[in-house]
Protein backbone atom coordinates (compact mmCIF):
# COMPACT_ATOMS: atom_id res chain seq x y z
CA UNK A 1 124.77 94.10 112.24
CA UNK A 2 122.19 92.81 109.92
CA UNK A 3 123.22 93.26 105.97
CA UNK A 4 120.51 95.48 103.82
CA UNK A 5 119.82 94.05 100.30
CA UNK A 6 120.69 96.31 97.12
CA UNK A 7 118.74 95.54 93.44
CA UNK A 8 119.38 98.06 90.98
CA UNK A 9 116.11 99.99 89.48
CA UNK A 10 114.86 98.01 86.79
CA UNK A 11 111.88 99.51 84.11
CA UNK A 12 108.81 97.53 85.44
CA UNK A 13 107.49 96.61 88.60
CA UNK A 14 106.90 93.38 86.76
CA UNK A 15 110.48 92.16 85.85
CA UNK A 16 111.41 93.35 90.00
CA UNK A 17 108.39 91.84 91.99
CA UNK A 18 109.66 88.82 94.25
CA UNK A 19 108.41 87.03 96.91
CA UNK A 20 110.96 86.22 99.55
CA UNK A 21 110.54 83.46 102.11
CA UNK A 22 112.58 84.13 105.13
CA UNK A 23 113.09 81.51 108.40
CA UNK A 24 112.70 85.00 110.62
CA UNK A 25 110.26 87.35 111.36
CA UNK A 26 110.79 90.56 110.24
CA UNK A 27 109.89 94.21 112.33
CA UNK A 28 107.96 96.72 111.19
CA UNK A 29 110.40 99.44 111.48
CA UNK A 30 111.68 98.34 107.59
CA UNK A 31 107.81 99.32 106.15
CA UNK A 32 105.02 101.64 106.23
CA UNK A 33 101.88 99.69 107.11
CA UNK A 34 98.71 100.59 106.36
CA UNK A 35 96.38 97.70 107.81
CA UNK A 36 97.79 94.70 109.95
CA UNK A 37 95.49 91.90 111.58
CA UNK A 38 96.83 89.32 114.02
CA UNK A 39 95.53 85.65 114.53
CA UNK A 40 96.67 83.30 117.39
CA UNK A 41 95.07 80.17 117.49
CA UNK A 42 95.85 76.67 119.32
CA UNK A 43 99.81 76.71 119.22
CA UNK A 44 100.37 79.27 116.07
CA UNK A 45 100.44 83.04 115.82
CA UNK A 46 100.16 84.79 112.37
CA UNK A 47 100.14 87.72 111.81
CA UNK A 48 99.87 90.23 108.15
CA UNK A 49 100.55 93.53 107.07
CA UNK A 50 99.07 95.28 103.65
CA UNK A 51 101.75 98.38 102.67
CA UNK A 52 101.04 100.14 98.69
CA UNK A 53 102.09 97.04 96.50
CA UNK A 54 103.43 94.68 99.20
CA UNK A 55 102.80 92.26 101.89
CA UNK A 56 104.39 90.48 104.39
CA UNK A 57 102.84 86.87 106.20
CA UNK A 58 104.37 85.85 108.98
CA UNK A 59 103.77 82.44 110.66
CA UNK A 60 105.05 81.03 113.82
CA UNK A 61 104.66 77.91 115.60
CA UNK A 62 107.05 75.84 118.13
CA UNK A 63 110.17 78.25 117.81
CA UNK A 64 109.65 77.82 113.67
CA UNK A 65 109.03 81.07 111.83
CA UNK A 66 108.20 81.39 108.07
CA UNK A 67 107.98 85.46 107.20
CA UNK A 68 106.87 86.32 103.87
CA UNK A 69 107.09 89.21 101.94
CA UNK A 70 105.88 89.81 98.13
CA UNK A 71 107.58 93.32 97.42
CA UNK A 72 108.63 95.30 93.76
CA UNK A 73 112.26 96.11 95.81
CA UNK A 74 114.30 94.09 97.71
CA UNK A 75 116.37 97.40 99.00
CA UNK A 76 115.85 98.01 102.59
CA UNK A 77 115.34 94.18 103.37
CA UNK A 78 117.58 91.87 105.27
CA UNK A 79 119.91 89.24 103.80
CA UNK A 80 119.85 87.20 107.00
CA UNK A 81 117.64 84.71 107.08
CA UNK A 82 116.49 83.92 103.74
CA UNK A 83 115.50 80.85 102.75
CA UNK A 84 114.40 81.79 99.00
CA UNK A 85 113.56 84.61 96.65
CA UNK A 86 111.51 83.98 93.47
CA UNK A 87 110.89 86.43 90.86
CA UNK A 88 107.17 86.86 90.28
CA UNK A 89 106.69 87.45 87.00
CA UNK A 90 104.90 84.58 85.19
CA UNK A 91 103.65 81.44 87.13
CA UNK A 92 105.49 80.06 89.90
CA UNK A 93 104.84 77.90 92.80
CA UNK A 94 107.48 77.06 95.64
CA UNK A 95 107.06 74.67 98.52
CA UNK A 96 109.03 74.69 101.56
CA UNK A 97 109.70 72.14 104.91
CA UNK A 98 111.39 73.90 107.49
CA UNK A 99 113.91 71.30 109.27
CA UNK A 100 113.28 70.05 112.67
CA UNK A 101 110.12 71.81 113.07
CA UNK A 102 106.22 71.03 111.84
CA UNK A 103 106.08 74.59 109.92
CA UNK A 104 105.40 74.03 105.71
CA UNK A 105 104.90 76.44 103.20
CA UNK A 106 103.60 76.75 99.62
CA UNK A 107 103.14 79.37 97.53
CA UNK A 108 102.10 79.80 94.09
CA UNK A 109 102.72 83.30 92.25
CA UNK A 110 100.80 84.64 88.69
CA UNK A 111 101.38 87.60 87.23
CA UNK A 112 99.18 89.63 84.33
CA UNK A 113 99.77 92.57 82.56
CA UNK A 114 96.31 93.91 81.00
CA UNK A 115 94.74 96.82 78.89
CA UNK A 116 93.41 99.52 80.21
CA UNK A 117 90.69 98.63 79.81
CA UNK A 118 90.43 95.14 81.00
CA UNK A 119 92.32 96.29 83.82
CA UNK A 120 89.84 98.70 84.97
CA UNK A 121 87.09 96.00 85.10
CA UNK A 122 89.63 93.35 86.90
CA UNK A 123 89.85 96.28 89.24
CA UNK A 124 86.22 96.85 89.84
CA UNK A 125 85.69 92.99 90.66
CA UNK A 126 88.89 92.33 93.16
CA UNK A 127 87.46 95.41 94.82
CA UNK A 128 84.18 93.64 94.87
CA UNK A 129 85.54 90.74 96.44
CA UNK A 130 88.07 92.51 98.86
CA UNK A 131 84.57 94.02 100.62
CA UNK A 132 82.92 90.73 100.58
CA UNK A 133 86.11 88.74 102.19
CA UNK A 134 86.25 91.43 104.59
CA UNK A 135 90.44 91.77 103.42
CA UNK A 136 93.29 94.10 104.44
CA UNK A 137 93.18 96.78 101.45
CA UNK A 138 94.89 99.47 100.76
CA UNK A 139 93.87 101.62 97.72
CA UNK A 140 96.11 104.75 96.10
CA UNK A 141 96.27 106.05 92.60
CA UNK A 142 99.40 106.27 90.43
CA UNK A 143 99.95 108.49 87.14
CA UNK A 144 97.49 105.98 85.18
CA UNK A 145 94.98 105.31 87.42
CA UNK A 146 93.72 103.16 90.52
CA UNK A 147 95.78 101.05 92.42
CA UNK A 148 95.06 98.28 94.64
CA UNK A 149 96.61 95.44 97.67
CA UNK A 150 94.65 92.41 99.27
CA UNK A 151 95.74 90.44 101.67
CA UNK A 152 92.26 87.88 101.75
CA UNK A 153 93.34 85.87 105.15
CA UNK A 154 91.46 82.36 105.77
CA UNK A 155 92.11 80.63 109.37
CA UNK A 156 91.65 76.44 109.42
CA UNK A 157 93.22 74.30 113.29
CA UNK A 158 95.80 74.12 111.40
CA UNK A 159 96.95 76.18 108.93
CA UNK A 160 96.74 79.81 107.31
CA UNK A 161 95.67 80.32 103.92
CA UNK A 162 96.59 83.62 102.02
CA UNK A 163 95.50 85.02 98.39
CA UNK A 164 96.73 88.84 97.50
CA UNK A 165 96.40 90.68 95.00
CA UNK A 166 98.80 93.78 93.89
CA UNK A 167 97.05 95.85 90.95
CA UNK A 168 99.53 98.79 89.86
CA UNK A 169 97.66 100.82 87.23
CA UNK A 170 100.95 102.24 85.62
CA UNK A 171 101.75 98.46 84.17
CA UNK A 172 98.05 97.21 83.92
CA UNK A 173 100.16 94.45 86.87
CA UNK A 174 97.95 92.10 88.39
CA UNK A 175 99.96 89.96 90.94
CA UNK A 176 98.39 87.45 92.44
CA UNK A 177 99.38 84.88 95.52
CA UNK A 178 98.46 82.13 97.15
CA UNK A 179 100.19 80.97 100.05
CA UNK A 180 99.48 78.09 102.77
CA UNK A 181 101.35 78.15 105.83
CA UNK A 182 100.53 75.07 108.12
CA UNK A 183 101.25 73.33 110.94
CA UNK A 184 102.13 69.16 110.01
């Protein structure tokens, strides 16, 4: 029986966002999706899925499998499997060769916290450039105003290239990602 992980509530989204990295894929019965898109090309299969203030990547090639998710909670997630879990808050970057396999991935992690209203404007232009990337989106409001996730998904021969972008109005939080998942 797979183990669930616990994390106490903690007062921001910003001191609780991680990105986990796990050597599994992970099923959608643990989320609510909102938009999912699916790529299999040559001798990979990716596929992503956009949920209010997550994301999960997962990448697959030769038996390998690196699943990532950048979530506020790790409650509800598996312990098996992991291969690391970075907090996001600040700047981060993380690279990772799975053994035996061809499968590497690199991520690097920012995180903002803006006013009002230069979060409103930072807003307006990811919006801008979710529509012109043709991106997974999801938009919702919370108490303090609009709230956005982009999963902008770029497909080379040989690898997968990933930026998102979790805006949560309450905290003026701008999380951003960029994560390469390739084939060596």
């Amino acid at each position: 029986m797979t183990q669930l992980r616990s994390t106490p509530s903690t007062d921001t989204f910003l001191q609780s966002y991680q990105t986990i990295l796990y050597s599994r894929p992970l099923h959608p019965e643990h989320f609510t999706i909102h938009d999912h898109k699916e790529i299999r090309f040559g001798p990979y299969q990716f596929e992503a899925w956009i949920m209010e203030g997550r994301h999960l990547c997962r990448f697959e090639i030769s038996g390998a499998c690196a699943c990532e998710i950048v979530s506020e909670t790790n409650i509800g997630l598996p312990d098996t499997g992991i291969v690391e879990s970075i907090l996001c808050a600040g700047e981060r970057e993380f690279e990772h060769r799975f053994a035996r396999s061809d499968l590497n991935y690199m991520t690097s992690v920012q995180t903002e916290q803006l006013g009002s209203n230069l979060y409103l404007s930072t807003f307006e232009e990811l919006d801008e450039f979710a529509r012109e990337e043709d991106s997974l989106v999801y938009r919702w409001d919370d108490e303090m105003g609009p709230c956005m996730s982009i999963l902008a998904i770029q497909r080379l021969a040989k690898e997968i290239h990933v930026q998102s972008f979790h805006l949560v109005a309450r905290e003026g939080l701008v999380l951003r990602t960029q994560s390469l998942f390739e084939h060596l």
